[in-house]
Protein backbone atom coordinates (compact mmCIF):
# COMPACT_ATOMS: atom_id res chain seq x y z
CA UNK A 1 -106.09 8.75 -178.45
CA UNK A 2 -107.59 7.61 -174.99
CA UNK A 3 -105.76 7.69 -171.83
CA UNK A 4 -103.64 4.65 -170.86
CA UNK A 5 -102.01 2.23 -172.99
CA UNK A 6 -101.26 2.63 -176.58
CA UNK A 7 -103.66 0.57 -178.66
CA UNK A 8 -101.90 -0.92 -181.30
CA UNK A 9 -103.88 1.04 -184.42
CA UNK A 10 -102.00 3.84 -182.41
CA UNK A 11 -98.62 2.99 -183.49
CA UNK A 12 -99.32 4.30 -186.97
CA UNK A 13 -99.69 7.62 -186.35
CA UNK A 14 -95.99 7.07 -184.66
CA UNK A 15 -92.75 7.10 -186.50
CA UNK A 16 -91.47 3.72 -185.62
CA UNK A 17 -89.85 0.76 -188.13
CA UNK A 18 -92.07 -1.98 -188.93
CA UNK A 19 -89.39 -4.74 -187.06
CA UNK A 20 -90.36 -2.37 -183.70
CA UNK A 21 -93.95 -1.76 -184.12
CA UNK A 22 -94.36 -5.48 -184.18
CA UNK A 23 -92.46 -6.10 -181.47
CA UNK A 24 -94.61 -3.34 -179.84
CA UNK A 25 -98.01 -4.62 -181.17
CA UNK A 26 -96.89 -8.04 -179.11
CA UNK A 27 -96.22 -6.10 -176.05
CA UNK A 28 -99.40 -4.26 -175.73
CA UNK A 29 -101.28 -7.00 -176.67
CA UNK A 30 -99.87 -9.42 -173.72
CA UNK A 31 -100.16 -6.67 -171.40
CA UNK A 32 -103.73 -6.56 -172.52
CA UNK A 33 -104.45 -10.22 -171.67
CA UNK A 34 -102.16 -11.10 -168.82
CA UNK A 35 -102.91 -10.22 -164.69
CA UNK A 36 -104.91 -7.16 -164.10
CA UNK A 37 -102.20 -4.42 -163.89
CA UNK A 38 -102.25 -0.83 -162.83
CA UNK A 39 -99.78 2.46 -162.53
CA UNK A 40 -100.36 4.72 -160.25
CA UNK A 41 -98.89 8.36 -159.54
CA UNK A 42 -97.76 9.63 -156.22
CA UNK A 43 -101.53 10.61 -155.31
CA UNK A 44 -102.71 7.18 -155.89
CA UNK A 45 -104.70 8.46 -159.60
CA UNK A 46 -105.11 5.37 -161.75
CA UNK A 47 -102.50 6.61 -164.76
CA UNK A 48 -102.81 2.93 -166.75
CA UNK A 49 -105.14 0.02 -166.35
CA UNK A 50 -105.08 -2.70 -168.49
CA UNK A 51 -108.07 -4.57 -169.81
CA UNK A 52 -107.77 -7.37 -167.05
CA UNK A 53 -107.82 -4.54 -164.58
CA UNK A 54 -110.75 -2.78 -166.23
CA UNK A 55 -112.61 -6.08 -166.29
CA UNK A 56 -111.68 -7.43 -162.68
CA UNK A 57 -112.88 -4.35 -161.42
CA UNK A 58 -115.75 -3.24 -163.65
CA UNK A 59 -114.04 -0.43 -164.76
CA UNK A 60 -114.55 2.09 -168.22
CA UNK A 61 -111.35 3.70 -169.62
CA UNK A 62 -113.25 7.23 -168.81
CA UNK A 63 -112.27 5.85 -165.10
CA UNK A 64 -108.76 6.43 -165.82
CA UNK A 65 -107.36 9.16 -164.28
CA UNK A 66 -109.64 8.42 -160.66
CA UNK A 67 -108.56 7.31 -157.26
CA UNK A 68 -108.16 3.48 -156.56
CA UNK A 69 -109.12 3.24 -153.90
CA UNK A 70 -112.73 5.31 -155.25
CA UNK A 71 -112.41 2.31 -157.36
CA UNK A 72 -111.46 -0.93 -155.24
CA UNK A 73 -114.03 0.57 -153.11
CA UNK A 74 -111.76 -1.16 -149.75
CA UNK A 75 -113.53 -1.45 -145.82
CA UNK A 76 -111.41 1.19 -143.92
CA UNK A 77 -108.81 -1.33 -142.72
CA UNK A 78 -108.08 -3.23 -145.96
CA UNK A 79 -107.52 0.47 -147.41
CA UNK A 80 -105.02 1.72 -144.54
CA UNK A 81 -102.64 -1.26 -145.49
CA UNK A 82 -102.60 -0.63 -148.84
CA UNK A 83 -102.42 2.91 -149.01
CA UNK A 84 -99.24 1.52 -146.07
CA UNK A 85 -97.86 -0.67 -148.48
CA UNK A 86 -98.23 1.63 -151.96
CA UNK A 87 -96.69 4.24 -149.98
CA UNK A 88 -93.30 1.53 -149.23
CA UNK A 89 -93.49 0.81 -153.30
CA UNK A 90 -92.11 3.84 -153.88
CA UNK A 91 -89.07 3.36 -152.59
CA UNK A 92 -88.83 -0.55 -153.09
CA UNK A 93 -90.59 -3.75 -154.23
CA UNK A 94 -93.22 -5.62 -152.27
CA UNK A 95 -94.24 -9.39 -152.64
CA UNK A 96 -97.02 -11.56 -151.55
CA UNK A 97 -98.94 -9.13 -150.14
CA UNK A 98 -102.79 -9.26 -150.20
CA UNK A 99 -105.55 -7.25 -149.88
CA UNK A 100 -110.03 -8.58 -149.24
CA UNK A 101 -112.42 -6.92 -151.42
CA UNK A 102 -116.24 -7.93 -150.15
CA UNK A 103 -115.80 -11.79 -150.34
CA UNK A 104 -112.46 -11.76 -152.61
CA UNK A 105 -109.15 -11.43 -151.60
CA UNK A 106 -106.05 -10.13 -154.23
CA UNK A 107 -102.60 -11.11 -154.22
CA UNK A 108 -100.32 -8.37 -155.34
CA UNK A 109 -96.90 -6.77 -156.09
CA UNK A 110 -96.03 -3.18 -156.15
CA UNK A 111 -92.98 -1.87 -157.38
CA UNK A 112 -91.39 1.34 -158.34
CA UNK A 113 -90.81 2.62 -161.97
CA UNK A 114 -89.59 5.98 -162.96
CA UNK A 115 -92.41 8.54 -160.84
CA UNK A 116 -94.77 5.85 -160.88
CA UNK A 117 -95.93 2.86 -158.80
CA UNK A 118 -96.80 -0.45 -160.75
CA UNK A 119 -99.19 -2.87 -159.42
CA UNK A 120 -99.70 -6.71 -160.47
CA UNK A 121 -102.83 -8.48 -159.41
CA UNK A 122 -103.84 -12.10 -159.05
CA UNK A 123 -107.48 -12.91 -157.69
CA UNK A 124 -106.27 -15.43 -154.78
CA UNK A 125 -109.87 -16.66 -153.66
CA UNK A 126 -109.26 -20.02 -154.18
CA UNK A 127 -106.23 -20.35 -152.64
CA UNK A 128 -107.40 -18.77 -149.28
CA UNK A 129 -110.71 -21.22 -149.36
CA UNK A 130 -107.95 -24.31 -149.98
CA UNK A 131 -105.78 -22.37 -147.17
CA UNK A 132 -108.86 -22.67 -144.87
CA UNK A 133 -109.77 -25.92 -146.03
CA UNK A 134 -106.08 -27.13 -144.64
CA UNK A 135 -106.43 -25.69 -141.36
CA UNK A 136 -109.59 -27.05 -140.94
CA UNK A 137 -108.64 -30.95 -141.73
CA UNK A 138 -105.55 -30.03 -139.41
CA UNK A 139 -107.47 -28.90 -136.41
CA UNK A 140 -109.56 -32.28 -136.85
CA UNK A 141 -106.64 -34.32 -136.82
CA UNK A 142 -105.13 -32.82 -133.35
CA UNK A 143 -108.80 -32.82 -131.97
CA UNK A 144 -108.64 -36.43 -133.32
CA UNK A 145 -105.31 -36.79 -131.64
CA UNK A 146 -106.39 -34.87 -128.40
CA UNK A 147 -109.29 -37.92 -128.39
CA UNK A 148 -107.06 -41.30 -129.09
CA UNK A 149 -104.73 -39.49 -126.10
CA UNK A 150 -107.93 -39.07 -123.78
CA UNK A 151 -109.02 -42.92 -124.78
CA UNK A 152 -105.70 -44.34 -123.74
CA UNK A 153 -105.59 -42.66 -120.33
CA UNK A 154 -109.22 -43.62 -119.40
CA UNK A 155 -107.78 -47.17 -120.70
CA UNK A 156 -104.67 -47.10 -118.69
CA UNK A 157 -106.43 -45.58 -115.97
CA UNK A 158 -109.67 -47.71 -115.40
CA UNK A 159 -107.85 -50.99 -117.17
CA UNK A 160 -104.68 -51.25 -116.08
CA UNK A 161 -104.00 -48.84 -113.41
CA UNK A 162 -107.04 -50.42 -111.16
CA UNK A 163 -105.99 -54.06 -111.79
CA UNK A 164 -102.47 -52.79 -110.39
CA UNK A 165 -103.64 -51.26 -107.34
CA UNK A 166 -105.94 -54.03 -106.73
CA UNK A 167 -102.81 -56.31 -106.87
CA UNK A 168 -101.15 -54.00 -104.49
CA UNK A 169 -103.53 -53.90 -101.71
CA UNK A 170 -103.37 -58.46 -102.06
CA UNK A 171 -99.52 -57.82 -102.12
CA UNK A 172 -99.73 -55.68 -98.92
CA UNK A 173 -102.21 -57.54 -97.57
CA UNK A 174 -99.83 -60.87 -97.65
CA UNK A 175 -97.32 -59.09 -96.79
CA UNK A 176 -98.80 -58.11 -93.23
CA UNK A 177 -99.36 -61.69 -93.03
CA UNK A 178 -98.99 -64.47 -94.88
CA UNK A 179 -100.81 -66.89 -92.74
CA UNK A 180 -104.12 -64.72 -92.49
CA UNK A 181 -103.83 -63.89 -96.52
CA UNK A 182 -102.48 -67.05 -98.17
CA UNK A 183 -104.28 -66.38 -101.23
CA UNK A 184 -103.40 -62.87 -101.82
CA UNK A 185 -100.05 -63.03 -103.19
CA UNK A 186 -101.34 -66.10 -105.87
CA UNK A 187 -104.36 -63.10 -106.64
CA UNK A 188 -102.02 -60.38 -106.94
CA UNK A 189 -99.42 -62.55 -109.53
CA UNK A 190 -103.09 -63.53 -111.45
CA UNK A 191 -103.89 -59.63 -111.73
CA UNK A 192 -100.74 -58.45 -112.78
CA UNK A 193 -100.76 -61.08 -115.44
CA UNK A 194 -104.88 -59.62 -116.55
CA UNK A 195 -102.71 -56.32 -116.62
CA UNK A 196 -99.92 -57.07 -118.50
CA UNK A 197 -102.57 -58.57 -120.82
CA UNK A 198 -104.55 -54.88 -121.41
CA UNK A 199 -101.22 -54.11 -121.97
CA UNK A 200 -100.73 -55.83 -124.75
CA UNK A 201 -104.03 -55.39 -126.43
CA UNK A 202 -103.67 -51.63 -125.90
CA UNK A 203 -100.12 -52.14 -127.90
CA UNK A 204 -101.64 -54.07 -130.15
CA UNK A 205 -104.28 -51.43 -131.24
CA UNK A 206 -101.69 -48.90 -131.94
CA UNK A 207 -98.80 -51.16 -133.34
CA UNK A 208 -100.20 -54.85 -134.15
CA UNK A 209 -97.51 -57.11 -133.54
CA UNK A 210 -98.34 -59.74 -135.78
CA UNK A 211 -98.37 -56.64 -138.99
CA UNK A 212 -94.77 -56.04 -137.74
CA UNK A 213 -93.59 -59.37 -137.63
CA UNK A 214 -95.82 -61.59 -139.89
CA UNK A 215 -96.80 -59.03 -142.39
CA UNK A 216 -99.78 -57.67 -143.84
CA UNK A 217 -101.90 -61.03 -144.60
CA UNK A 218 -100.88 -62.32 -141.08
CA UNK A 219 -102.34 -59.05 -139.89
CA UNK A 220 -105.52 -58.62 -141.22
CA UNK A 221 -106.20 -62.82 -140.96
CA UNK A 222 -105.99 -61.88 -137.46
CA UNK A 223 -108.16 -58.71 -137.49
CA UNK A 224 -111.05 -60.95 -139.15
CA UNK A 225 -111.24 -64.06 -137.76
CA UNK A 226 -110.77 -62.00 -134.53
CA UNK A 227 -113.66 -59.49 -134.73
CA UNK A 228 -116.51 -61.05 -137.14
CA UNK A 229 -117.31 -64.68 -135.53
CA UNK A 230 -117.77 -62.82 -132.34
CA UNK A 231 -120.75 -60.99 -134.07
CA UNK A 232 -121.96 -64.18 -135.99
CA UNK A 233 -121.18 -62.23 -139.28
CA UNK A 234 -119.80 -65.08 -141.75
CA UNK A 235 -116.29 -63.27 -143.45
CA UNK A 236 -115.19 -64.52 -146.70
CA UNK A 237 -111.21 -63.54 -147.37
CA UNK A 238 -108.76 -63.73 -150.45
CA UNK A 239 -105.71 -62.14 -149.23
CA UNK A 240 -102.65 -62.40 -152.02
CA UNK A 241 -100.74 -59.62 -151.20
CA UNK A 242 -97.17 -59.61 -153.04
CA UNK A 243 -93.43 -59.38 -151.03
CA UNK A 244 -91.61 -56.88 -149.70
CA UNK A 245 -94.23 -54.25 -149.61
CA UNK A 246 -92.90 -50.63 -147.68
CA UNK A 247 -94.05 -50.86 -143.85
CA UNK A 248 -95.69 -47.55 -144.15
CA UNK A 249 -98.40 -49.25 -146.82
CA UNK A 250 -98.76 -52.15 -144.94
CA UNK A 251 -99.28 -49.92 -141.78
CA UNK A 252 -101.67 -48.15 -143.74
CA UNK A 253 -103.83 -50.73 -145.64
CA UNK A 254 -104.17 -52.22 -142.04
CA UNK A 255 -105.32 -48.78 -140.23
CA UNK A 256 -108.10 -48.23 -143.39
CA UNK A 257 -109.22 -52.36 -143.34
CA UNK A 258 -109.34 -51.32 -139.41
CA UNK A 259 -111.62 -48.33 -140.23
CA UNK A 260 -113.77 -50.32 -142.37
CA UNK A 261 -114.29 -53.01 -140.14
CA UNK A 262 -115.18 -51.05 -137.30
CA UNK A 263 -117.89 -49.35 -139.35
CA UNK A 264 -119.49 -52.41 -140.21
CA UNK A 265 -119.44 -53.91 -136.80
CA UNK A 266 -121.10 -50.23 -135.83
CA UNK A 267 -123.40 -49.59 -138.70
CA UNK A 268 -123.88 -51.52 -141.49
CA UNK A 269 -125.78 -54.87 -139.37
CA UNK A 270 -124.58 -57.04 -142.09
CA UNK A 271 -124.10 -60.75 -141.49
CA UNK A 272 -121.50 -61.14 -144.81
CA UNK A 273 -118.30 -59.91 -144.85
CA UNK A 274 -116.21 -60.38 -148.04
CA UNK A 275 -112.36 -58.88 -148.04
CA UNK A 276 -110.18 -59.15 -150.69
CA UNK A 277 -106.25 -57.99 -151.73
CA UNK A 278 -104.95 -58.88 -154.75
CA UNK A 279 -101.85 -57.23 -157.00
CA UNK A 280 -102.50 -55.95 -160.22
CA UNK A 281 -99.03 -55.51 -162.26
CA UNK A 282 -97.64 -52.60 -159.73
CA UNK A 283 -100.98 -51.62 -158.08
CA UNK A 284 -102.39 -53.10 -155.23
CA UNK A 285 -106.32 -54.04 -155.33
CA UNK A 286 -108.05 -54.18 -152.00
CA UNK A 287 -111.80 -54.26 -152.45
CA UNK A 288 -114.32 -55.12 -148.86
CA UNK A 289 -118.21 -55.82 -149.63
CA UNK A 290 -120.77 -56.05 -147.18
CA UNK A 291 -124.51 -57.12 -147.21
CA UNK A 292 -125.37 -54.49 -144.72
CA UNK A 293 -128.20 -51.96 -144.89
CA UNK A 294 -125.87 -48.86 -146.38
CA UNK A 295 -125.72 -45.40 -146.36
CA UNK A 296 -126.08 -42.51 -148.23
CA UNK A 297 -122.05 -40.83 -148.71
CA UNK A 298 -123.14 -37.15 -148.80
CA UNK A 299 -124.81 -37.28 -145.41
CA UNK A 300 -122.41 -39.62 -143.67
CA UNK A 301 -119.57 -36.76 -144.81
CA UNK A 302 -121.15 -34.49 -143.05
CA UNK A 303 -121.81 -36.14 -139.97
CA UNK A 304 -119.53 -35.96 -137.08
CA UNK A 305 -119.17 -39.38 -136.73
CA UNK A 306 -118.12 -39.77 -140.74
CA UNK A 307 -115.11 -38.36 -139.83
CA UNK A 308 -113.96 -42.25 -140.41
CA UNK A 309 -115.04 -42.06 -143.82
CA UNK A 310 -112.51 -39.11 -144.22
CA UNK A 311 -109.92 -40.89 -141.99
CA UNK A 312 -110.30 -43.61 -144.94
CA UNK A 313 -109.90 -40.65 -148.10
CA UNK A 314 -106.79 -38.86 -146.29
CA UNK A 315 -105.14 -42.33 -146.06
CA UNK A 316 -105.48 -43.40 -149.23
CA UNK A 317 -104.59 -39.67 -150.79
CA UNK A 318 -101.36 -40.28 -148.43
CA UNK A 319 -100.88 -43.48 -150.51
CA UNK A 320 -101.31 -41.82 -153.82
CA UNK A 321 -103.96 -44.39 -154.34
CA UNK A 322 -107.46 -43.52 -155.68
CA UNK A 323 -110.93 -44.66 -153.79
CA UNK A 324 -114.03 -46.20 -155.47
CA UNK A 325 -117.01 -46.35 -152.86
CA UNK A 326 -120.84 -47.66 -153.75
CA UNK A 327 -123.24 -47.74 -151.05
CA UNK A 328 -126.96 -46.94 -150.37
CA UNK A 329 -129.53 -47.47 -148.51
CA UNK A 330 -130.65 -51.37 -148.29
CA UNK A 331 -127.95 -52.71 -150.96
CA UNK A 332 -124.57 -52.78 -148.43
CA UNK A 333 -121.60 -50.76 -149.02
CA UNK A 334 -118.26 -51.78 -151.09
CA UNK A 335 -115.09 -50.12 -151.18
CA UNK A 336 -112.44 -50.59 -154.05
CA UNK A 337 -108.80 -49.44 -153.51
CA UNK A 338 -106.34 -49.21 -155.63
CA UNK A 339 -102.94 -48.55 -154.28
CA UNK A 340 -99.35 -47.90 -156.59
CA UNK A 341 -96.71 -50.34 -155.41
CA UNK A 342 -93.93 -48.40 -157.39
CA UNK A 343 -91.77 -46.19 -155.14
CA UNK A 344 -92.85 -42.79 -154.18
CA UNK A 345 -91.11 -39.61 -153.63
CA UNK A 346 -89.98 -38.75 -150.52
CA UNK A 347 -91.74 -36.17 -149.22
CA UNK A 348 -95.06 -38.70 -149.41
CA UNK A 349 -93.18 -40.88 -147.55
């Protein structure tokens, strides 16, 4: 019989009822197939291994009775803390820890049992590359933050704040005297009207006021008629969008139509411009099509400036919605969205 565990053809030899040396035979062979497992002794000499641990690690059964860590094979660092950690097992049980092998990293629990230490394993590669994944999207959305904050002070700063001083030097000017400066204080009222005006449009960018008070078709009307003409880019629109849809969609149907705008008044040098929202049973359609010259998705992802193209993604994942984009070079771009009207849990919300 080989070191480790009892192979099932082994039981015969034993003196065990047949109602037991099935139940046994069911044991072994889940232990077999489930996480790569491992017992050690208090020297750290591999004393079982099951066949997931044998195969994760490209071990032969001869192995058993080795080192681990001549097995694992760890840098010097990744080996202190678990030889640390193995060493705490044997007095209680450890959770979530983690250990990097080369490019891999291993989840694992260690526990006492009897004189020996038991180790479960689960290869957690994937999760760390999601993990990273994460923190990378979330350090692009406070750089993105970092940059709408830096835009609104050079805004408020070289807008607003220099129409105000200018209307405080006319102000002080007529105030020194009125006869000598009878047009100041009619110049200072007309700035600080130009500046309450920025004002506004700077509100209007981050909160529209006609999306909060007329609604979503209101909204993006406005955002159309508003932007296109100016560019001499004919817009065709069909907006049907049903009642009483949450705020947070309209808010962010609005932000991604604003996204998609704003690339083809950058990029796309189209002179057609179709926009559409219609409801289909409890999903909301919103499809845009442009004549412009396209682009090719793979490289615009990867571009710093597609960063919008991943604004559009995370907004619609937020949504629960799903995203259908065509475009290439010389045959425009269109974008289908398909949005769930039906309420969502609250932690999307």
């Amino acid at each position: 019989m080989t070191k480790g565990l009892l192979k099932p053809k082994d039981l015969k030899r034993l003196s065990i009822d047949p109602d037991t040396e099935q139940a046994l035979v069911y044991f072994l062979s889940l232990v077999e197939e489930i996480s790569p497992i491992v017992a050690l002794d208090k020297h750290n000499t591999v004393r079982f291994a099951n066949a997931s641990f044998q195969k994760e690690f490209r071990i032969r059964p001869v192995m058993i009775g080795a080192d681990l860590f001549s097995i694992l094979k760890l840098d010097s660092k990744e080996e202190e803390n678990l030889k640390e950690n193995l060493n705490k097992s044997r007095h209680t049980k450890l959770q979530n820890q983690e250990f990097r092998k080369g490019n891999k990293f291993y989840g694992y629990t260690a526990f006492p049992f009897g004189n020996s230490i038991g180790m479960i394993l689960k290869d957690i590669s994937q999760n760390k590359k999601l993990q990273k994944k994460v923190a990378n999207l979330h350090t692009k959305v406070l750089a993105s933050q970092e940059e709408e904050r830096s835009r609104l002070a050079r805004e408020l700063h070289d807008g607003v704040g220099q129409l105000i001083l200018a209307a405080k030097l006319h102000f002080q000017a007529y105030q020194k005297s009125a006869k000598d400066h009878a047009d100041s204080f009619k110049s200072g009222l007309s700035l600080i009207d130009r500046a309450s005006q920025e004002l506004r449009e700077i509100y209007t960018n981050l909160q529209p006021s006609a999306l909060k008070e007329l609604g979503l078709e209101a909204a993006l009307t406005s955002l159309t008629t508003g932007i296109f003409p100016l560019q001499k880019i004919k817009v065709k629109t069909e907006f049907k969008v049903p009642e009483k849809i949450p705020q947070i969609v309209q808010n962010q149907i609005f932000r991604i139509l604003q996204e998609i705008c704003a690339n083809i008044l950058k990029h796309a040098q189209a002179d057609k411009v179709e926009l559409r929202i219609v409801s289909d049973k409890n999903t909301l359609v919103v499809t845009t099509k442009d004549n412009g010259k396209g682009f090719r998705e793979k490289e615009a992802r990867i571009k710093p400036t597609g960063f919008g193209l991943e604004n559009i993604r995370r907004r619609v994942e937020d949504l629960n919605g799903t995203l259908f984009l065509e475009s290439a070079p010389g045959i425009g771009t269109t974008y289908v969205l398909r949005i769930p009207l039906k309420q969502r849990s609250k932690e999307k919300i």
